[in-house]
Every structure is written in C-alpha cells, then in structure tokens.
PDB file of N, CA and C in Angstrom:
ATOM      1  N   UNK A   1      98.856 -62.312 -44.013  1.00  0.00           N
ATOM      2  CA  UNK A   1      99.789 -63.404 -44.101  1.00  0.00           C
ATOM      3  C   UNK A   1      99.484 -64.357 -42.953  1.00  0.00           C
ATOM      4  N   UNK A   2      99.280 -65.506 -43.145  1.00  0.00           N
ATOM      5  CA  UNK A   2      98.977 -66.830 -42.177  1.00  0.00           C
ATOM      6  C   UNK A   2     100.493 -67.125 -41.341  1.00  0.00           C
ATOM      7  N   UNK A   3      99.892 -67.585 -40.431  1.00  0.00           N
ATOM      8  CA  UNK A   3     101.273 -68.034 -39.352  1.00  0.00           C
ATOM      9  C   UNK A   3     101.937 -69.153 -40.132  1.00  0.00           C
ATOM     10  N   UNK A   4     101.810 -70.125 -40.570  1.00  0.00           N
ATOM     11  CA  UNK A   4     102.516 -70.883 -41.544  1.00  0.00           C
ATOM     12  C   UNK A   4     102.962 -70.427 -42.820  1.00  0.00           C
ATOM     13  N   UNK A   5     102.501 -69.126 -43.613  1.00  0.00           N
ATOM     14  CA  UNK A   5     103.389 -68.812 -44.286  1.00  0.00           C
ATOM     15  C   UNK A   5     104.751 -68.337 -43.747  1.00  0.00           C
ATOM     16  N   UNK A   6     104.533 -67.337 -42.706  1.00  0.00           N
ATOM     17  CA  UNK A   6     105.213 -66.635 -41.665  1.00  0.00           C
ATOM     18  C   UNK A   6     106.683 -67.866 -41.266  1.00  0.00           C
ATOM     19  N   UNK A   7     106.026 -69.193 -40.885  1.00  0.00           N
ATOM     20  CA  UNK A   7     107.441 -69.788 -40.744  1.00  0.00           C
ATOM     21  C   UNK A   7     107.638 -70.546 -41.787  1.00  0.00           C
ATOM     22  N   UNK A   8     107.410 -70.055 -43.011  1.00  0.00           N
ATOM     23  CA  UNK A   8     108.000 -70.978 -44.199  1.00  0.00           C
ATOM     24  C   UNK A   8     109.132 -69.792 -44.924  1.00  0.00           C
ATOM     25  N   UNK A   9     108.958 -68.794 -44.305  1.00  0.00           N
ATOM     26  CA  UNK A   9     110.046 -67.839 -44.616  1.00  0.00           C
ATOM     27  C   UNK A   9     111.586 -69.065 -43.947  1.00  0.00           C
ATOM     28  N   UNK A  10     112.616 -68.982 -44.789  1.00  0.00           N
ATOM     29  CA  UNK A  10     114.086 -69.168 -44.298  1.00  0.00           C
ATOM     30  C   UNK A  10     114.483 -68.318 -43.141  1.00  0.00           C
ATOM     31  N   UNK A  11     114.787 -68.854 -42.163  1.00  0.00           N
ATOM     32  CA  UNK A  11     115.283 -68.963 -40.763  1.00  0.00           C
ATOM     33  C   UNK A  11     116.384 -67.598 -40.444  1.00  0.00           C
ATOM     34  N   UNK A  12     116.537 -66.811 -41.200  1.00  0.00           N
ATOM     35  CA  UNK A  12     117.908 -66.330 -41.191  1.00  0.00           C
ATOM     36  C   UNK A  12     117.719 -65.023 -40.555  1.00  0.00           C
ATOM     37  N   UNK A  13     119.101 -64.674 -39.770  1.00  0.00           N
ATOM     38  CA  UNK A  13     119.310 -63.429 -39.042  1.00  0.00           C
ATOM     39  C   UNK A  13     118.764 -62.126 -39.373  1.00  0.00           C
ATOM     40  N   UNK A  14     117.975 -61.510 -38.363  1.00  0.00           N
ATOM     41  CA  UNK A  14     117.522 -60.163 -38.893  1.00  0.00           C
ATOM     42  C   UNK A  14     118.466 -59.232 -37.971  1.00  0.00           C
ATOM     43  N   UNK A  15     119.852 -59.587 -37.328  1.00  0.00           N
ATOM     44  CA  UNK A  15     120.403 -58.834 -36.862  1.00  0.00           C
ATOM     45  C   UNK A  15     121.442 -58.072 -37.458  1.00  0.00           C
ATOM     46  N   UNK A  16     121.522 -58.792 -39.122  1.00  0.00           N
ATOM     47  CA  UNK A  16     122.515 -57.906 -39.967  1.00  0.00           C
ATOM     48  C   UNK A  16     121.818 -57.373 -41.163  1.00  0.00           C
ATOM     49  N   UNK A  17     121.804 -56.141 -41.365  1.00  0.00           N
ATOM     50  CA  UNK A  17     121.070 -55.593 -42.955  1.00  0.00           C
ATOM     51  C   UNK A  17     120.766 -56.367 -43.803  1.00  0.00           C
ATOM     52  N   UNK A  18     122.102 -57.891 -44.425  1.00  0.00           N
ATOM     53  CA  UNK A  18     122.267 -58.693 -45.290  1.00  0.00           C
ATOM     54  C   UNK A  18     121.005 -59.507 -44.704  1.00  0.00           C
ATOM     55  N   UNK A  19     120.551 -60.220 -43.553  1.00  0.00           N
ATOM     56  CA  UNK A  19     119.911 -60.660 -42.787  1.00  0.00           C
ATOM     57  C   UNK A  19     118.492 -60.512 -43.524  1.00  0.00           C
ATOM     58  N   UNK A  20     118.079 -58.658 -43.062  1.00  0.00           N
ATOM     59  CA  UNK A  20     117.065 -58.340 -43.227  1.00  0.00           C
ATOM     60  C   UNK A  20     116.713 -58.121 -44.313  1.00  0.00           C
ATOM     61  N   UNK A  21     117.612 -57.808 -45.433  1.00  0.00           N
ATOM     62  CA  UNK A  21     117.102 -57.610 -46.893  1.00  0.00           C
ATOM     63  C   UNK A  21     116.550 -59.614 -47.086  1.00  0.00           C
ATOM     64  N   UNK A  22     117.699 -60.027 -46.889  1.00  0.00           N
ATOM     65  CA  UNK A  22     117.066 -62.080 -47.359  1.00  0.00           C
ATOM     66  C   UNK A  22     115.681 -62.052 -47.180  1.00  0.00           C
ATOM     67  N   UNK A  23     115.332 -61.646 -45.675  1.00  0.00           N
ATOM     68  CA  UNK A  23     114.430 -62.273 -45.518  1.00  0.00           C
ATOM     69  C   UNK A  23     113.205 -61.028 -46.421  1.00  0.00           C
ATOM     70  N   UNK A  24     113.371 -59.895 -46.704  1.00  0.00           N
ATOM     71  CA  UNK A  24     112.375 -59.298 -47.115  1.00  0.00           C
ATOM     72  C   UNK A  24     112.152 -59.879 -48.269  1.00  0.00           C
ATOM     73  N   UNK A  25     113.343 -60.384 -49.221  1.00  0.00           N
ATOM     74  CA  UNK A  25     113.351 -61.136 -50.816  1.00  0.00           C
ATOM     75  C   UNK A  25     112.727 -62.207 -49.841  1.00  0.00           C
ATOM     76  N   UNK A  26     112.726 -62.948 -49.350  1.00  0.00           N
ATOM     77  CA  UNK A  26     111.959 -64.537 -48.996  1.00  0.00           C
ATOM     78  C   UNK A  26     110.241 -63.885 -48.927  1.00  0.00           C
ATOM     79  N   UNK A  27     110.268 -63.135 -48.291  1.00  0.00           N
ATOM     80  CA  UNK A  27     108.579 -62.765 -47.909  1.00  0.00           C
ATOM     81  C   UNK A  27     108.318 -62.417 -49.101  1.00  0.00           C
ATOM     82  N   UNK A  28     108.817 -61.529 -49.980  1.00  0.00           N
ATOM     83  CA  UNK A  28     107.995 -61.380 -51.446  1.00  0.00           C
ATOM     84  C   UNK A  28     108.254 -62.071 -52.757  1.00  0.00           C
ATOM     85  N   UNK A  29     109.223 -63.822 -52.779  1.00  0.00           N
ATOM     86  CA  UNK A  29     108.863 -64.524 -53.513  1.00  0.00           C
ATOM     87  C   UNK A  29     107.672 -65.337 -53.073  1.00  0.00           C
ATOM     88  N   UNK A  30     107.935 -65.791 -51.728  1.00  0.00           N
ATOM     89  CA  UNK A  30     106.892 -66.909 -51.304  1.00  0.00           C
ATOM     90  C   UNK A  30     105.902 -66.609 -51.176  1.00  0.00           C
ATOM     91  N   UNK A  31     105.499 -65.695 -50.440  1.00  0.00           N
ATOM     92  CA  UNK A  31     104.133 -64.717 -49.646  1.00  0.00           C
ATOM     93  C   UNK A  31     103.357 -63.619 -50.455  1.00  0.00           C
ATOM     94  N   UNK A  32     104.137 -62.416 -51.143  1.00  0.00           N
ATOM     95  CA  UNK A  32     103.272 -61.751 -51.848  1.00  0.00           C
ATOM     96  C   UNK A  32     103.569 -61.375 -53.251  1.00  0.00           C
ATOM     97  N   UNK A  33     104.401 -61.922 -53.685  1.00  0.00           N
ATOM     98  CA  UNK A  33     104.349 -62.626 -55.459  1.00  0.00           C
ATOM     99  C   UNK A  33     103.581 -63.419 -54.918  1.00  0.00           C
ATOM    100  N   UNK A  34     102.812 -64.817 -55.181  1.00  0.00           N
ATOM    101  CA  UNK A  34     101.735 -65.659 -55.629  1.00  0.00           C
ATOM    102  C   UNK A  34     100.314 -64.569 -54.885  1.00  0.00           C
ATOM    103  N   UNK A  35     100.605 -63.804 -54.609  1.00  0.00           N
ATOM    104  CA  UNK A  35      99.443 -63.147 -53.795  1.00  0.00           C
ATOM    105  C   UNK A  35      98.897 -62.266 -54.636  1.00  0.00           C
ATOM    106  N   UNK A  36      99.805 -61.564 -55.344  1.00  0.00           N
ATOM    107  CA  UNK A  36      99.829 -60.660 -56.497  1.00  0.00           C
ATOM    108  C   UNK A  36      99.308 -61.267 -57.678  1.00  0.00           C
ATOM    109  N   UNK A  37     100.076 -62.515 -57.733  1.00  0.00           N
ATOM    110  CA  UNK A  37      99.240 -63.153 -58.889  1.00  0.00           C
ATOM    111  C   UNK A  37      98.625 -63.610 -58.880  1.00  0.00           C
ATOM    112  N   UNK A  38      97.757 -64.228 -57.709  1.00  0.00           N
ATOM    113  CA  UNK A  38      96.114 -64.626 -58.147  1.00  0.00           C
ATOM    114  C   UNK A  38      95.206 -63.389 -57.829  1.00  0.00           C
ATOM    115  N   UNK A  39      95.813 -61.844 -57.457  1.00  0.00           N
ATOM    116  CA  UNK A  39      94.967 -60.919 -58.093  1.00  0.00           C
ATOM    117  C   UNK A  39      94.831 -60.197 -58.913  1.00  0.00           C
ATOM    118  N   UNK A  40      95.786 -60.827 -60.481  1.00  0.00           N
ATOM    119  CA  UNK A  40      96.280 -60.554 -61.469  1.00  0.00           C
ATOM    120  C   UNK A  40      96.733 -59.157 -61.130  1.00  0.00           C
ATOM    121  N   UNK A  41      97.970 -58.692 -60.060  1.00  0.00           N
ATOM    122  CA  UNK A  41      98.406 -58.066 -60.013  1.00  0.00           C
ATOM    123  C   UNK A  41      99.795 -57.927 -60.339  1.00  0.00           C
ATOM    124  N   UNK A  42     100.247 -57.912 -62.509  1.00  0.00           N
ATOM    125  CA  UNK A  42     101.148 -58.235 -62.822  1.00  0.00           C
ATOM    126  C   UNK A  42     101.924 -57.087 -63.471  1.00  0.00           C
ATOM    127  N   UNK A  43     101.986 -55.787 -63.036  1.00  0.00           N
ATOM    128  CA  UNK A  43     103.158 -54.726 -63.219  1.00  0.00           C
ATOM    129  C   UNK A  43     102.797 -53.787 -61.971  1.00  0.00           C
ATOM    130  N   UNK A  44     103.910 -52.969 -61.537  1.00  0.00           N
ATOM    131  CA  UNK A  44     104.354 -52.317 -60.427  1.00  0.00           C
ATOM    132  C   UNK A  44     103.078 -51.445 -60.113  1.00  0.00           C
ATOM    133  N   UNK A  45     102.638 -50.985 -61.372  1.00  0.00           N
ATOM    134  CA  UNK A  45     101.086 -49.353 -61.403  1.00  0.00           C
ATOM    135  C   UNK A  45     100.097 -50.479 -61.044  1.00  0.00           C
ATOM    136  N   UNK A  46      99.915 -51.644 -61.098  1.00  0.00           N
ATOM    137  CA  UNK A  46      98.541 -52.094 -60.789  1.00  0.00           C
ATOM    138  C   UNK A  46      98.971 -52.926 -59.416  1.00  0.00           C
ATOM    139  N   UNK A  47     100.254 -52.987 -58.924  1.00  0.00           N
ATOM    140  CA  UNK A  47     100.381 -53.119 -57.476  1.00  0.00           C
ATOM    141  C   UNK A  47     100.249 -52.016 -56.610  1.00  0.00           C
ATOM    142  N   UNK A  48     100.444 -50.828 -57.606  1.00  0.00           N
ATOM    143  CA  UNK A  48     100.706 -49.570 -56.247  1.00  0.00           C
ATOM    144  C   UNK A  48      98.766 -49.294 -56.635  1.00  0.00           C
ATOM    145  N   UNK A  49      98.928 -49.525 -57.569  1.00  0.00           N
ATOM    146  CA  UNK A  49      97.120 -49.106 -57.419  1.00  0.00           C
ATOM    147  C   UNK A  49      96.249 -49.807 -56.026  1.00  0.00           C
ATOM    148  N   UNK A  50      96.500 -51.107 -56.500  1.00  0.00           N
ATOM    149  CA  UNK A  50      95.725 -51.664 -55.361  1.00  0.00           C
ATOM    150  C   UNK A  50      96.244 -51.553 -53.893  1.00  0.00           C
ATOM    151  N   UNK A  51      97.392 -51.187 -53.597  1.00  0.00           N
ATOM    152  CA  UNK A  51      98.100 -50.567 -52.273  1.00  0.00           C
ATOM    153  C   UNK A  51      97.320 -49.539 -52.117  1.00  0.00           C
ATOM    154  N   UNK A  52      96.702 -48.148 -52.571  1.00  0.00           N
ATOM    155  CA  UNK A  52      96.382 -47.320 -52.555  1.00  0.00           C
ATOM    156  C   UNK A  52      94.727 -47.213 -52.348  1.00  0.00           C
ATOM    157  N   UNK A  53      94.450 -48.447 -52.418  1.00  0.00           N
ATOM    158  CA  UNK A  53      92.707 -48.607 -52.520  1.00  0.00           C
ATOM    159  C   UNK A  53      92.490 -48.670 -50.985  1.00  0.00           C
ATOM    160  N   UNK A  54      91.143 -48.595 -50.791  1.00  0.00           N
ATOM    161  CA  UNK A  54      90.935 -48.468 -49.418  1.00  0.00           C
ATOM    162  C   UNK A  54      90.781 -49.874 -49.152  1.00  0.00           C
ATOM    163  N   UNK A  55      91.012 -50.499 -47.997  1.00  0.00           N
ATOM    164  CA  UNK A  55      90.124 -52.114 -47.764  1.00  0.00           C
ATOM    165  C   UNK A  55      90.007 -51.668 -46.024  1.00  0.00           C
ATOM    166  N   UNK A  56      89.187 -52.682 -45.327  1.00  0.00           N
ATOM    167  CA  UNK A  56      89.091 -52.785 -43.940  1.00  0.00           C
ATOM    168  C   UNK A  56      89.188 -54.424 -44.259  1.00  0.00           C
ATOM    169  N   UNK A  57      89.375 -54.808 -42.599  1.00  0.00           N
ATOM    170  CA  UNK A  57      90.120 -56.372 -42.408  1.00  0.00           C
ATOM    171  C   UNK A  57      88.539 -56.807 -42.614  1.00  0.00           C
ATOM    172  N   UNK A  58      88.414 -58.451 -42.516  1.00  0.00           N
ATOM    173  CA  UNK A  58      87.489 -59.230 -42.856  1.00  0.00           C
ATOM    174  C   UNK A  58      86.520 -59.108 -41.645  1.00  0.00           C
ATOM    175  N   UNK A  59      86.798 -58.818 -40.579  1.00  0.00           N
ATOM    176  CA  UNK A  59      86.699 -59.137 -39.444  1.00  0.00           C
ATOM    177  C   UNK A  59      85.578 -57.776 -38.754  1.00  0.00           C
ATOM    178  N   UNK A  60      84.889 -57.300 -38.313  1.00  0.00           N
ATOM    179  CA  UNK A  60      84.528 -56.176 -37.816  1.00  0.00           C
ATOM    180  C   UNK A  60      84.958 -56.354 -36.523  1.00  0.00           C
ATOM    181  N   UNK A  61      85.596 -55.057 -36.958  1.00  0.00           N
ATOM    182  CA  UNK A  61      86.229 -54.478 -35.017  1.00  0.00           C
ATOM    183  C   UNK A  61      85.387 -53.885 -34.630  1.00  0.00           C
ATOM    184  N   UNK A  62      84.674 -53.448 -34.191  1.00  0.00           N
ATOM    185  CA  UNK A  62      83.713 -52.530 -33.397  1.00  0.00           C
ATOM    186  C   UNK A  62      82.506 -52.867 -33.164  1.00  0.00           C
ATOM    187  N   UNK A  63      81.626 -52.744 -32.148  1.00  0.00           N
ATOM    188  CA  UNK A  63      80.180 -52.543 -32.367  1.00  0.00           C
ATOM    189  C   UNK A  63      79.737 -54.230 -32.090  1.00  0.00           C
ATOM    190  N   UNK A  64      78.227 -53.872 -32.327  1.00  0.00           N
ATOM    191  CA  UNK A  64      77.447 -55.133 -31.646  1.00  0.00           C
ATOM    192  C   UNK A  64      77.994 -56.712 -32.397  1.00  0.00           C
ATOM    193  N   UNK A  65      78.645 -56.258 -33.574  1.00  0.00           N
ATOM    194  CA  UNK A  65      79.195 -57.525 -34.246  1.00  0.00           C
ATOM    195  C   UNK A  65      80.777 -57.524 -34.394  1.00  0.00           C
ATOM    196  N   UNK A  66      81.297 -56.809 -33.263  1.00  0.00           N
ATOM    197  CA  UNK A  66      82.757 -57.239 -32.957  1.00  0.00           C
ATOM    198  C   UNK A  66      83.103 -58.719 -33.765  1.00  0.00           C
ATOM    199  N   UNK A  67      84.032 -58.706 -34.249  1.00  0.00           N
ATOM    200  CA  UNK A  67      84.522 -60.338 -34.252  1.00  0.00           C
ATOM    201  C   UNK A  67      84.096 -61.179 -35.465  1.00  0.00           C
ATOM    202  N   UNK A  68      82.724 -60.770 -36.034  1.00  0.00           N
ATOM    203  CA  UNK A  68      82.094 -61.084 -36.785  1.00  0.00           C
ATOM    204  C   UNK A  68      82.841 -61.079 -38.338  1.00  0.00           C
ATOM    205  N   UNK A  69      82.606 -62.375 -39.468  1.00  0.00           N
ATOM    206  CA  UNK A  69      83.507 -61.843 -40.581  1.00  0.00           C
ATOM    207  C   UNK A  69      82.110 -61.123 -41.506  1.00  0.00           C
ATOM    208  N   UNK A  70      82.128 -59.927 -41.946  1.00  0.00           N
ATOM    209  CA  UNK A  70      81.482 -58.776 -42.733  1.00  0.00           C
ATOM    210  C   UNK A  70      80.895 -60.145 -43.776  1.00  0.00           C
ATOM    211  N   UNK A  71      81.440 -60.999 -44.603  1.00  0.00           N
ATOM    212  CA  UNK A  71      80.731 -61.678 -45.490  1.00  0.00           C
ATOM    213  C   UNK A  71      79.086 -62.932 -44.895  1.00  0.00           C
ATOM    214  N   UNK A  72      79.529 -62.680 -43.758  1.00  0.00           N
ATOM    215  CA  UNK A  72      78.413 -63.621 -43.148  1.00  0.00           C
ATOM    216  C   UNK A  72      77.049 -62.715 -42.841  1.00  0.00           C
ATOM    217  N   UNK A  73      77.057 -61.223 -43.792  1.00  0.00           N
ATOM    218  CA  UNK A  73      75.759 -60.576 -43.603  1.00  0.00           C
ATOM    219  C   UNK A  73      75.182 -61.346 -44.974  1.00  0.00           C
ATOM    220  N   UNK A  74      75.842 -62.024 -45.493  1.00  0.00           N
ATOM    221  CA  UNK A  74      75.035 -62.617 -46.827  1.00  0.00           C
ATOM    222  C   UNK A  74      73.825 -63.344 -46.455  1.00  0.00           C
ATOM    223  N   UNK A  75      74.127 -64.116 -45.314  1.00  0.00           N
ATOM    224  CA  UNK A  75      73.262 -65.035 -44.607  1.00  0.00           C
ATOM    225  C   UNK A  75      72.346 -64.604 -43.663  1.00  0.00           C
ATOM    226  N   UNK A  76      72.721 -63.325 -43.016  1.00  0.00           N
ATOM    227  CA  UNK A  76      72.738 -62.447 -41.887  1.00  0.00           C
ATOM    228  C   UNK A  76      71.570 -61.599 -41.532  1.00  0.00           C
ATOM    229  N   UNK A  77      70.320 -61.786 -41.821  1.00  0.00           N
ATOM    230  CA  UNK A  77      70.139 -60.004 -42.241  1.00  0.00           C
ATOM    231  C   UNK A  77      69.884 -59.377 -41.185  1.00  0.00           C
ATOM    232  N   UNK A  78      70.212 -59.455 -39.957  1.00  0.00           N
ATOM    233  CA  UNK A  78      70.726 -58.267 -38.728  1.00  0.00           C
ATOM    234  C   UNK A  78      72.013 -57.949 -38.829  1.00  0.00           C
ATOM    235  N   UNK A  79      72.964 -58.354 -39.484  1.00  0.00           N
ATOM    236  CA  UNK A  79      73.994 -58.125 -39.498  1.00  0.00           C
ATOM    237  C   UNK A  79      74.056 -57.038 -40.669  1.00  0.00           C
ATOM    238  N   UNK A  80      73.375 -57.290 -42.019  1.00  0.00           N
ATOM    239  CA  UNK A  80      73.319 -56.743 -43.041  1.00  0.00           C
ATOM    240  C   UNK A  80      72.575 -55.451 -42.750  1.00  0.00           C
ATOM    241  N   UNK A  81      71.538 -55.319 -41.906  1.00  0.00           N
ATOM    242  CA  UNK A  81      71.260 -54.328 -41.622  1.00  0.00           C
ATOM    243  C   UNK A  81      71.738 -53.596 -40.863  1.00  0.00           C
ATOM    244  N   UNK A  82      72.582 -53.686 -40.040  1.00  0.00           N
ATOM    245  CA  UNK A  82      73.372 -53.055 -39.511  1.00  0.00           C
ATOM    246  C   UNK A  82      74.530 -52.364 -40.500  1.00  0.00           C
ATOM    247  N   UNK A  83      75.587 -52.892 -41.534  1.00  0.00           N
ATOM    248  CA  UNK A  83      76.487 -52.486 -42.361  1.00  0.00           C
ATOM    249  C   UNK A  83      75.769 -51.673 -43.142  1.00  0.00           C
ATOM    250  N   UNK A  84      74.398 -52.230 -43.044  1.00  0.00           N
ATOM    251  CA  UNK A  84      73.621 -50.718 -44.347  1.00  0.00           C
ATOM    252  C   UNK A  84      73.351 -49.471 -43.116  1.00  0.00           C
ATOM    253  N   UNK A  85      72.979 -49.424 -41.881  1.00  0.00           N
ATOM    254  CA  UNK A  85      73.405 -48.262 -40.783  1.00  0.00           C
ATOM    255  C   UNK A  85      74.189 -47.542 -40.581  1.00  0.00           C
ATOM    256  N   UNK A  86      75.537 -48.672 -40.545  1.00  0.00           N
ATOM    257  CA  UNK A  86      77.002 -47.964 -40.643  1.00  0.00           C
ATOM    258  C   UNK A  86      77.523 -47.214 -41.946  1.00  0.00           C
ATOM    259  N   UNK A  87      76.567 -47.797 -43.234  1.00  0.00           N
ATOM    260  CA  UNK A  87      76.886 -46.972 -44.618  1.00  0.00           C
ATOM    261  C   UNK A  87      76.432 -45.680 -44.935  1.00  0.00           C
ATOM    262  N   UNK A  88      75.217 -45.499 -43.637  1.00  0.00           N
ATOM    263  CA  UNK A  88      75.374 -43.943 -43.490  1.00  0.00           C
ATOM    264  C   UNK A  88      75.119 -43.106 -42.249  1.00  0.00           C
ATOM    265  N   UNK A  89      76.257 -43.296 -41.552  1.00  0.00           N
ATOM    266  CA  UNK A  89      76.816 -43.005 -40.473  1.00  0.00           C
ATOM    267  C   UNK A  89      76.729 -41.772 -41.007  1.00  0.00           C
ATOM    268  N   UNK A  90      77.111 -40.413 -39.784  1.00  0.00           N
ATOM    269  CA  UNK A  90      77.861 -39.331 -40.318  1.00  0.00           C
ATOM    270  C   UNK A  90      78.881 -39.223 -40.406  1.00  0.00           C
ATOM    271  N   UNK A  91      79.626 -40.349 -39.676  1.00  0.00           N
ATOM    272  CA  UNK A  91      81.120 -40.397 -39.581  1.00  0.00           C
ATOM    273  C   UNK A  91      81.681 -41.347 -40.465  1.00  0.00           C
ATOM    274  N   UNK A  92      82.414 -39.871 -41.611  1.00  0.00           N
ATOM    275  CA  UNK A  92      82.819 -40.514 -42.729  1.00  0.00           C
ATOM    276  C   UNK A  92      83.742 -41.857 -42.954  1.00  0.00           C
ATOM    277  N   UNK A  93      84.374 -42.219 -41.404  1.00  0.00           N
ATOM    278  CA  UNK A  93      85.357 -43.491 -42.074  1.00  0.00           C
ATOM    279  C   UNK A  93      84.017 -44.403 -41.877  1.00  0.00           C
ATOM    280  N   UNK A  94      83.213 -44.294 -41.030  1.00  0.00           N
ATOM    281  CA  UNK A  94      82.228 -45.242 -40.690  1.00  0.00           C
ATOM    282  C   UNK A  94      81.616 -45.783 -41.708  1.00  0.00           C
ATOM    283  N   UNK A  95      80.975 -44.360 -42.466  1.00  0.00           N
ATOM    284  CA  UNK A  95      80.119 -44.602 -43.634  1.00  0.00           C
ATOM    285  C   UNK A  95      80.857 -45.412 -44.899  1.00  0.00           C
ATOM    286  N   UNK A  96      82.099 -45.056 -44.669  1.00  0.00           N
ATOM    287  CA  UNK A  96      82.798 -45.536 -45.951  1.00  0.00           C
ATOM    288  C   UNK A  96      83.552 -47.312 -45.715  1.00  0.00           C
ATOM    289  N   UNK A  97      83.420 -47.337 -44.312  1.00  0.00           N
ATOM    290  CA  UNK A  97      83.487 -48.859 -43.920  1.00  0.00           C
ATOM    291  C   UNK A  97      82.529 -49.838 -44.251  1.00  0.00           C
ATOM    292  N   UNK A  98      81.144 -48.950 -43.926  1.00  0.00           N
ATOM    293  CA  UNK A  98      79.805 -49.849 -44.057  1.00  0.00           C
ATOM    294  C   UNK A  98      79.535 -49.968 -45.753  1.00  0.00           C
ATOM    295  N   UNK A  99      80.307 -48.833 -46.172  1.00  0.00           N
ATOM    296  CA  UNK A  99      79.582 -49.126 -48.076  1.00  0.00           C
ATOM    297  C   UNK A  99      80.732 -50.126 -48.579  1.00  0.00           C
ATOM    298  N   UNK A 100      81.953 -50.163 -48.234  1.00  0.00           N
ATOM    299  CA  UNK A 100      82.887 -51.223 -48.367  1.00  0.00           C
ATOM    300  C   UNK A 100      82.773 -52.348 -48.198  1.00  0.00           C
ATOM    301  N   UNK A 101      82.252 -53.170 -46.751  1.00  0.00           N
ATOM    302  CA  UNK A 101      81.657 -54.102 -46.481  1.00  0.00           C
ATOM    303  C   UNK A 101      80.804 -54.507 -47.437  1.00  0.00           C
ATOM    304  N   UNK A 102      79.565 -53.942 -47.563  1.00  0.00           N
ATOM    305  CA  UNK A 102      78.281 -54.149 -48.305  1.00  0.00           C
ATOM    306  C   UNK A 102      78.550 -54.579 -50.348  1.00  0.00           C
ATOM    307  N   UNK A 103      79.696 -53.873 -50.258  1.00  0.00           N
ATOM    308  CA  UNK A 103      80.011 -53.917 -51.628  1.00  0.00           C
ATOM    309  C   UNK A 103      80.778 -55.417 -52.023  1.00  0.00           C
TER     310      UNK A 103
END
C-alpha cells in the first residue's frame, strides 16, 4: 500500500472499536478491493488462495544486491546470475526466493 493511498483512508478515530472497524471497511473498499480486482481476484477461495501463495517483496533484502528491484535482472545479467545462485542455495527459503524471483 503507497503512502497516499494510506492518507486517502477517512481521518477517523482508532481509539474506539467503532473507530477501528471504519477504518478497516475504508482500507478494503479503497485499497484492497480495486487491488483484488485487477488481479481478478473475485470470490473469497481465490483471495485466500492467493494469501496463501508464497511472494517475497520487489526489492532484495540481502546480499551484494541489497536494495535492488529483482525485475531489473531482465536487463542485468550479474544480477540474474546471481538469483540463478540463490535458486540453488542449500538453504531452502533461499533457494525458493531465488526460483521466485527468476520466475
């Protein structure tokens, strides 16, 4: 969620339950309904599906390409060769980060 969606939420108190439910209905008409639907994610089993899938952020946290966004190995190929390194790591979140990326 972007910092300008973040303050296009309605202004209202999160110090009363009534408060905090508003604003949770504000975050999932504005913010993740249209989010859902441009990933044609349109009944509850194909939202909890994709909740349940693995993803890593865009961004690589770790390693010689800290900071770096994973799609710029398209252009990259030290970068790309590196995510094909990390795809077979022995260390399974590693390996399964680098085949994620790559995919």
């Amino acid at each position: 969620m972007s910092a300008s969606e973040i303050r296009s939420l309605r202004n209202r108190s999160v110090d009363t339950a009534q408060g905090s439910v508003l604003t949770v209905v504000d975050l999932m008409q504005q913010v993740l309904k249209p989010l859902a639907e441009r990933r044609g994610l349109d009944t509850w089993e194909k939202i909890v599906a994709f909740a349940g899938d693995m993803w890593f952020p865009s961004r690589i946290i770790f390693g010689k390409f800290k900071g770096r966004l994973y799609q710029e190995a398209r252009e990259d190929s030290e970068l790309r060769s590196w995510l094909e390194w990390l795809a077979e790591s022995t260390n399974e979140r590693s390996s399964a980060m680098g085949r994620w990326y790559l995919k």
